[in-house]
Protein backbone atom coordinates (compact mmCIF):
# COMPACT_ATOMS: atom_id res chain seq x y z
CA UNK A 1 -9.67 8.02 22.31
CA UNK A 2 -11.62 7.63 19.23
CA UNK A 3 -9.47 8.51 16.50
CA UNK A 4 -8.92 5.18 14.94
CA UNK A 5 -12.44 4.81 14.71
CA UNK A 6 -12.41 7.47 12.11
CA UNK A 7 -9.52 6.73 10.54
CA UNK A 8 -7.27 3.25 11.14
CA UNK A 9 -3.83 5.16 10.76
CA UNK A 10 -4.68 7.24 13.82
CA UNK A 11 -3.88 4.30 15.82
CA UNK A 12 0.12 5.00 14.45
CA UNK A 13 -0.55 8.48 14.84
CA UNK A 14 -1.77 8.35 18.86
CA UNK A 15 0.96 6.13 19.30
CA UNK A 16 3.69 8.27 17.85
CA UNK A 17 2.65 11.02 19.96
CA UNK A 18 2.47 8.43 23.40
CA UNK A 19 6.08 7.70 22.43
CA UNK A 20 7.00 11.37 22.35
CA UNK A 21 5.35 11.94 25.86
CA UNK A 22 7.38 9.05 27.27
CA UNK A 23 10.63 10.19 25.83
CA UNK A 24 9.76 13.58 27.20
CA UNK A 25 8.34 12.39 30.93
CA UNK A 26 11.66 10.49 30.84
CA UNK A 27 13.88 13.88 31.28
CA UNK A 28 11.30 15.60 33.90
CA UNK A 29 8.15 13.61 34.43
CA UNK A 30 6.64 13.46 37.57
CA UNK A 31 4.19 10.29 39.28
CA UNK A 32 0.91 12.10 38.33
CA UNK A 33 2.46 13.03 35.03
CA UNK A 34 2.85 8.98 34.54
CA UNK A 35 -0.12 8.23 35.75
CA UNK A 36 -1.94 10.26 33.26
CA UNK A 37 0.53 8.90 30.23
CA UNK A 38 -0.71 5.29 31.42
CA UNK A 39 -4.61 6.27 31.41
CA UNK A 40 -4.19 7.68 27.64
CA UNK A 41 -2.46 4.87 26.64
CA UNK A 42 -5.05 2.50 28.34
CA UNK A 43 -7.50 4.23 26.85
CA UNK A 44 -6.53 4.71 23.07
CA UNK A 45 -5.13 0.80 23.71
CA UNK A 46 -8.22 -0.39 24.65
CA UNK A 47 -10.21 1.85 21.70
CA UNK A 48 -8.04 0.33 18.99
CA UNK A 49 -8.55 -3.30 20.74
CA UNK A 50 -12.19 -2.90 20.36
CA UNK A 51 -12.31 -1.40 16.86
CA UNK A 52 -9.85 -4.61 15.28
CA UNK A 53 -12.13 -6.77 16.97
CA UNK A 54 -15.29 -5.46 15.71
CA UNK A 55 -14.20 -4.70 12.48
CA UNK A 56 -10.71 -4.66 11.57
CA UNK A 57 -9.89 -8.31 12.07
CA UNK A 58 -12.37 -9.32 9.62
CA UNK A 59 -10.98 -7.18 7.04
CA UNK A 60 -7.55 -10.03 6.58
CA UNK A 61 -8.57 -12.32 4.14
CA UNK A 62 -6.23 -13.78 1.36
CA UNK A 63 -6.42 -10.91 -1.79
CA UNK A 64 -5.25 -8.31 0.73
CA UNK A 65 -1.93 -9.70 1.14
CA UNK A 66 -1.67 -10.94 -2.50
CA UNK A 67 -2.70 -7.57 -3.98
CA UNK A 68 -0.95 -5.40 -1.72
CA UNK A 69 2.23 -7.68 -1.71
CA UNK A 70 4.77 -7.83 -3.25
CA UNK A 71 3.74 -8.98 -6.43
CA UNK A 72 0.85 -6.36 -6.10
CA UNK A 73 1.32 -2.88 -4.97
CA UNK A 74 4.03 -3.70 -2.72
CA UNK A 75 2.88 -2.57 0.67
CA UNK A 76 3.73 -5.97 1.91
CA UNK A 77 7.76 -6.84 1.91
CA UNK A 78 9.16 -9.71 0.38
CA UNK A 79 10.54 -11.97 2.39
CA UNK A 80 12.04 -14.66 -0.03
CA UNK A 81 15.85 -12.64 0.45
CA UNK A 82 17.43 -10.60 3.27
CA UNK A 83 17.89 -8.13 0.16
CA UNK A 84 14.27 -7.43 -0.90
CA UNK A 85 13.52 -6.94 2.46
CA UNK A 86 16.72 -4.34 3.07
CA UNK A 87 15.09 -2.27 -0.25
CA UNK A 88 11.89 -2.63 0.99
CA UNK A 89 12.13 -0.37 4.39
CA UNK A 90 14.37 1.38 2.30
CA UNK A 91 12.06 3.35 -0.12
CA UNK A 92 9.09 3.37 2.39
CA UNK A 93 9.97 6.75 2.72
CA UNK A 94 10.31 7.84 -0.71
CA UNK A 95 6.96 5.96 -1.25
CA UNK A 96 5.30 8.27 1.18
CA UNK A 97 6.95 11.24 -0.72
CA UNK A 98 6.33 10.14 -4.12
CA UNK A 99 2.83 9.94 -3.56
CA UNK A 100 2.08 12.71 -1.43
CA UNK A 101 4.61 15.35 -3.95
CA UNK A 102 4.92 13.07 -6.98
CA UNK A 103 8.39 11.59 -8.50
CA UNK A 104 10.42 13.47 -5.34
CA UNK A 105 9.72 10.77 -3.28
CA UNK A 106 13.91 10.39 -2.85
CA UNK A 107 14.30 13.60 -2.66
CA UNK A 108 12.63 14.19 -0.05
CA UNK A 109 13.43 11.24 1.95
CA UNK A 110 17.42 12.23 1.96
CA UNK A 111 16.26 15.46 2.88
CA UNK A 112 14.39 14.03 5.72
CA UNK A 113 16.96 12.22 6.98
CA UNK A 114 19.18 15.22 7.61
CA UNK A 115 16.99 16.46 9.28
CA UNK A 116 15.73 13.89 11.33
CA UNK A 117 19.15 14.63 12.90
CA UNK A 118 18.54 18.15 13.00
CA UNK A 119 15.20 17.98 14.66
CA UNK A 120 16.63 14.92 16.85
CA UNK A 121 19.39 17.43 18.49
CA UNK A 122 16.80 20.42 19.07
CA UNK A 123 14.33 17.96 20.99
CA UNK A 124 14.27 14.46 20.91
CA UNK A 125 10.82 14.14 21.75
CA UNK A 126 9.62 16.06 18.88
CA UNK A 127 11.81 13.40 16.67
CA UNK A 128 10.25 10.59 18.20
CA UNK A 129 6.72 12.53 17.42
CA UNK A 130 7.57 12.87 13.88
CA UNK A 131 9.05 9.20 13.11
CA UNK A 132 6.85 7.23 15.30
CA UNK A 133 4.31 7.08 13.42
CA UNK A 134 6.53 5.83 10.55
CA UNK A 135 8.14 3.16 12.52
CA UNK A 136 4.90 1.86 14.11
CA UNK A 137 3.22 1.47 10.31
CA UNK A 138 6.68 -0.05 9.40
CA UNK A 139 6.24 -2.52 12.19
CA UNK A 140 2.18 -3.35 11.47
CA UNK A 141 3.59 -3.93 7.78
CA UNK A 142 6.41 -6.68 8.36
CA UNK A 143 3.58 -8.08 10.77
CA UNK A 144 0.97 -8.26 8.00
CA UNK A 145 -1.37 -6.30 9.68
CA UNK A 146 -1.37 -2.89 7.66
CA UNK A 147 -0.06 -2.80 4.51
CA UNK A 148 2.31 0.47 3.74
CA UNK A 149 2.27 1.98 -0.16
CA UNK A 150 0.10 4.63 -2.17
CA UNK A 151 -2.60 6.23 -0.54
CA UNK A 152 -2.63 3.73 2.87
CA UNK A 153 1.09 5.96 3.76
CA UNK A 154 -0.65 8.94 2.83
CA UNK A 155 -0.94 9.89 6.55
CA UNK A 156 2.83 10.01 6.96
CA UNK A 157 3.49 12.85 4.19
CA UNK A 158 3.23 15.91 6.74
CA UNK A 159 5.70 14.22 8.64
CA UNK A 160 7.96 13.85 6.03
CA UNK A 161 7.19 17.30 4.87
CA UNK A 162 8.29 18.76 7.86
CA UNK A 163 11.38 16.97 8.62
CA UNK A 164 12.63 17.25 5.07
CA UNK A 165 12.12 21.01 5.43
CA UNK A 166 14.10 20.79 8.32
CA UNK A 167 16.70 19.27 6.68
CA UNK A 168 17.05 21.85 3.79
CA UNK A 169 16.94 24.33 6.33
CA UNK A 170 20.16 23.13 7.69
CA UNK A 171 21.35 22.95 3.95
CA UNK A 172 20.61 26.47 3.20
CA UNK A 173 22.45 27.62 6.36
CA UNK A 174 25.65 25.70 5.94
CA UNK A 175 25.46 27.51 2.89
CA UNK A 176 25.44 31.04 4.74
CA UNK A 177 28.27 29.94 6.63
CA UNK A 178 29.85 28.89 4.02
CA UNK A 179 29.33 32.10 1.47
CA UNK A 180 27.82 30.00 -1.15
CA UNK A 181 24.13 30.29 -2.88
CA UNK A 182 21.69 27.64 -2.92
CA UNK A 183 19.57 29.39 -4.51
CA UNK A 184 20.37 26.91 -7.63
CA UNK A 185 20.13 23.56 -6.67
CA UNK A 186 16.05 24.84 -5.80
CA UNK A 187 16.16 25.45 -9.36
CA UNK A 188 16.96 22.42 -10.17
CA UNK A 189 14.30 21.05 -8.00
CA UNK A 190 11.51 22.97 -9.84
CA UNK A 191 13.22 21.69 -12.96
CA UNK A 192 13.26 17.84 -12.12
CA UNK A 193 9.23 18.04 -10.90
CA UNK A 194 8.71 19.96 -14.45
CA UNK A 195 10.28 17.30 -16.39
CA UNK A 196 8.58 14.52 -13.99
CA UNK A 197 5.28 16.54 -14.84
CA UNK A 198 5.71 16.88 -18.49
CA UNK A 199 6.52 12.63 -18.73
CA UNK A 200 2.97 12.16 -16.82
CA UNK A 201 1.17 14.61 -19.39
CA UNK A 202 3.09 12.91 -22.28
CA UNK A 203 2.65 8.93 -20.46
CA UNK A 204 -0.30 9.30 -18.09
CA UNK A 205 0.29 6.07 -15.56
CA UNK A 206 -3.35 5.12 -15.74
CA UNK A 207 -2.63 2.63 -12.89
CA UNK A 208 -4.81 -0.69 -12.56
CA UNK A 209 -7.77 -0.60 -14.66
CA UNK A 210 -10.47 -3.10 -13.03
CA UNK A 211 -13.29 -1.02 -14.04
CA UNK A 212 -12.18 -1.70 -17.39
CA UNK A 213 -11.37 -5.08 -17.08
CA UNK A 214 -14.94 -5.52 -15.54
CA UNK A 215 -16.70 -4.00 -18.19
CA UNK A 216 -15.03 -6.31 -20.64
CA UNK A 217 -16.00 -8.98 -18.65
CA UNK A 218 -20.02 -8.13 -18.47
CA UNK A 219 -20.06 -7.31 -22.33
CA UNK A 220 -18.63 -10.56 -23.40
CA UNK A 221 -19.80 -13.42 -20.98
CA UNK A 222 -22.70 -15.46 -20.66
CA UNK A 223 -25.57 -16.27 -18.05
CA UNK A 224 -23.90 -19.62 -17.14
CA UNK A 225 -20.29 -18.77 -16.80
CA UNK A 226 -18.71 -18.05 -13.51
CA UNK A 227 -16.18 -15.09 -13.07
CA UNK A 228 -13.98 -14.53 -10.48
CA UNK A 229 -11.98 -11.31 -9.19
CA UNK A 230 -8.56 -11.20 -7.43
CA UNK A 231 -10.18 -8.01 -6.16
CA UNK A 232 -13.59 -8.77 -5.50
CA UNK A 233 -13.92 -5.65 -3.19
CA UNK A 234 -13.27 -3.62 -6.92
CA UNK A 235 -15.95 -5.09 -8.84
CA UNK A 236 -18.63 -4.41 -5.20
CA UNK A 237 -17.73 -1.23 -5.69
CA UNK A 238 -18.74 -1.12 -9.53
CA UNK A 239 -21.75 -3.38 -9.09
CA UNK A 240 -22.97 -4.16 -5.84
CA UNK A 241 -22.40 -7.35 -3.45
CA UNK A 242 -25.90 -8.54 -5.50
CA UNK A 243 -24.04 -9.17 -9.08
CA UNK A 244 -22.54 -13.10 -8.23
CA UNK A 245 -18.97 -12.75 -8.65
CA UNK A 246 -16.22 -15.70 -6.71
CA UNK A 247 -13.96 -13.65 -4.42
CA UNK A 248 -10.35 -13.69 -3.79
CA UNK A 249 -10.86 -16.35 -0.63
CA UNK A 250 -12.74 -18.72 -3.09
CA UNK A 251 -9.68 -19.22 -5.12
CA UNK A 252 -9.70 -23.15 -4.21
CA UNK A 253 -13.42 -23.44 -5.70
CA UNK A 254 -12.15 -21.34 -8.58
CA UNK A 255 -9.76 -24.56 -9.23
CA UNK A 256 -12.18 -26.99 -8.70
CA UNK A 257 -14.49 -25.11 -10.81
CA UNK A 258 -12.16 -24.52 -14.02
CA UNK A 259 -12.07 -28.24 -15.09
CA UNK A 260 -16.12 -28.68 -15.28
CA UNK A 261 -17.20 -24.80 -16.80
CA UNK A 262 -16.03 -21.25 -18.36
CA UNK A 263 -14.49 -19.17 -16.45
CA UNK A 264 -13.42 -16.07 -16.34
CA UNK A 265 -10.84 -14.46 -14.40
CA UNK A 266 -9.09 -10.71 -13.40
CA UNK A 267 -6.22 -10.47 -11.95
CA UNK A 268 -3.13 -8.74 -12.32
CA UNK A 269 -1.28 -8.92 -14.92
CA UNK A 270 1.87 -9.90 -13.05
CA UNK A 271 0.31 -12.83 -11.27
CA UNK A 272 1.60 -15.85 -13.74
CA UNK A 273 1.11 -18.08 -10.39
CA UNK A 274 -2.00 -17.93 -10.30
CA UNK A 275 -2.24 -18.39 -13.72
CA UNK A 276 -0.63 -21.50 -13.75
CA UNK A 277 -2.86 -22.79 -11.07
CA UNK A 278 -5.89 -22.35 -13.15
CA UNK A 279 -3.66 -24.47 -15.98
CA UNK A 280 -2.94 -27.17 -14.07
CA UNK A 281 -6.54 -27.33 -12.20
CA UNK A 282 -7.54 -28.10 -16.25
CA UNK A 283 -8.04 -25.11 -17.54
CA UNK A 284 -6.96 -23.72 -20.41
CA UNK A 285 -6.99 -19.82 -21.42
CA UNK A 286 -8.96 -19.27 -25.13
CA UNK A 287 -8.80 -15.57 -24.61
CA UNK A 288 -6.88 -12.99 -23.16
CA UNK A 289 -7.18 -9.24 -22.77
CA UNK A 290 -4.79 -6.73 -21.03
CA UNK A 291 -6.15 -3.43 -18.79
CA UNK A 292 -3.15 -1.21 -17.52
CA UNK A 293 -2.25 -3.72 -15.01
CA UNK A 294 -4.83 -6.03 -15.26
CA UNK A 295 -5.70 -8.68 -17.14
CA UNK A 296 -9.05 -10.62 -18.05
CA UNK A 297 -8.50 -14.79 -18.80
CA UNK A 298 -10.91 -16.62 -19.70
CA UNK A 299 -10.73 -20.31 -19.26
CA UNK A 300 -12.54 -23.36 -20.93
CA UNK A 301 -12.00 -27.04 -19.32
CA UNK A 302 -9.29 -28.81 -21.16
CA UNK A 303 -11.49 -31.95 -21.70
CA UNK A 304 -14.15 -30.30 -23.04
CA UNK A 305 -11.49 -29.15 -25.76
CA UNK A 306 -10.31 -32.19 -26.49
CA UNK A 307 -13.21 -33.91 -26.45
CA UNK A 308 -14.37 -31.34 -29.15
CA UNK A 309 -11.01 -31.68 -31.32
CA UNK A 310 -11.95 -35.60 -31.55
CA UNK A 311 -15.29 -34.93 -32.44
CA UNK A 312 -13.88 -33.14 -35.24
């Protein structure tokens, strides 16, 4: 009952397993049986109603679906074309595996899907235990509500773990029964995580350096210039909720702001929108520094240029 209290993905988890005891009380369930299936659902329903009103409904504010959407970390779909959405559910799965056994994220998502079927044909209730979860975060996701990529799918790897060694299971004995030896397409899989491994050693993916970006920041500006953080939450982390710092929902101060004072700003490096927004609020970037992903503007007022340059 109070799982997601300790951990907001339990909500998917409780209700893949409630979806496995109703496909299961379908076949031979009797009236106390139901009744009992209603109570836990009641229950873990109304636990989960209470924790998103008391705390996870105030966690929805405008930088989480910028940074994790997709122009951010993707855990969010795009919605501008029927296609970006169609890839989109598409590698959830190999995002769960790539992160939970990196660069075999496909790999193990074909894997799964055979057996899925296998698992599906032995007991469909232990199918629907193993890809509810999936399909409920899937669902949160196109709703907003829970965005799916990196370590927030993390929960879903044993799942995927266990159906894709289903499937190879089923791989190895057609195999048998067909007199041939497997034994070298493994080999192959050690190979292609070896070569994955020795690209990371050689290119490290260092991800999104804030904490870099936010050091530059406190070295280089002044007392009376403002700063503001797509990720606010980041730089909290760094240097408490005491250090002033305009957060993600104060963007439309940020563009009031940029005409009259400095400013600087971090954001990632792939957000030329917002960019441009700061431009045309009348501000105009004098310096510029990349961090693996993120990158640190600073701003002075376009008059205040000009007006200098005629002084001159």
């Amino acid at each position: 009952m109070f799982g997601p209290w300790l951990s907001f993905p339990t909500a998917f988890v409780l209700g893949g397993a409630s979806l496995a005891l109703g496909v299961q009380l379908a076949r031979q369930g009797t009236r106390r049986q139901w009744l009992l299936w209603l109570t836990f659902n009641a229950l873990i329903g109304l636990s989960a109603l209470g924790l998103w009103w008391l705390s996870g409904r105030h966690m929805y504010y405008q930088g989480m679906t910028e940074h994790w959407g997709h122009k951010g970390w993707g855990g969010f779909p795009d919605w501008q074309s029927p296609a970006n959405l169609a890839r989109w559910l598409a590698w959830r799965p190999c995002e769960v595996g790539n992160y939970g056994s990196r660069e075999l994220g496909i790999i193990l998502a074909a894997l799964a899907l055979v057996g899925a079927g296998v698992v599906a044909k032995r007991s469909r209730s232990q199918c629907v235990l193993l890809l509810g979860p999936f399909g409920l975060a899937v669902a949160a996701a196109l709703l907003g509500k829970y965005p799916l990529a990196h370590r927030t799918s993390f929960f879903l790897a044993p799942c995927l773990w266990i159906l894709a060694a289903s499937g190879w299971g089923a791989a190895v004995a057609w195999g048998r029964r067909q007199g041939r030896d497997l034994a070298v397409i493994g080999l192959l899989l050690v190979a292609w995580d070896l070569s994955w491994l020795l690209i990371r050693l050689v290119h490290p993916d260092a991800g999104l350096d804030y904490r870099g970006a936010y050091a530059f920041v406190h070295s280089h500006r002044h007392a009376e210039e403002a700063v503001w953080s797509q990720m606010a939450v980041v730089h909290e982390v760094y240097y408490g909720k005491e250090d002033p710092i305009l957060k993600d929902a104060d963007f439309s101060e940020v563009e009031r702001l940029v005409s009259r004072q400095r400013l600087w700003a971090v954001l990632g490096s792939n957000r030329h929108d917002l960019r441009q927004r700061l431009e045309g609020a009348g501000g105009q970037v004098v310096l510029a520094q990349d961090f693996s992903g993120v990158s640190v503007l600073l701003f002075n007022p376009k008059k205040l240029l000009a007006k200098g340059a005629n002084d001159q």
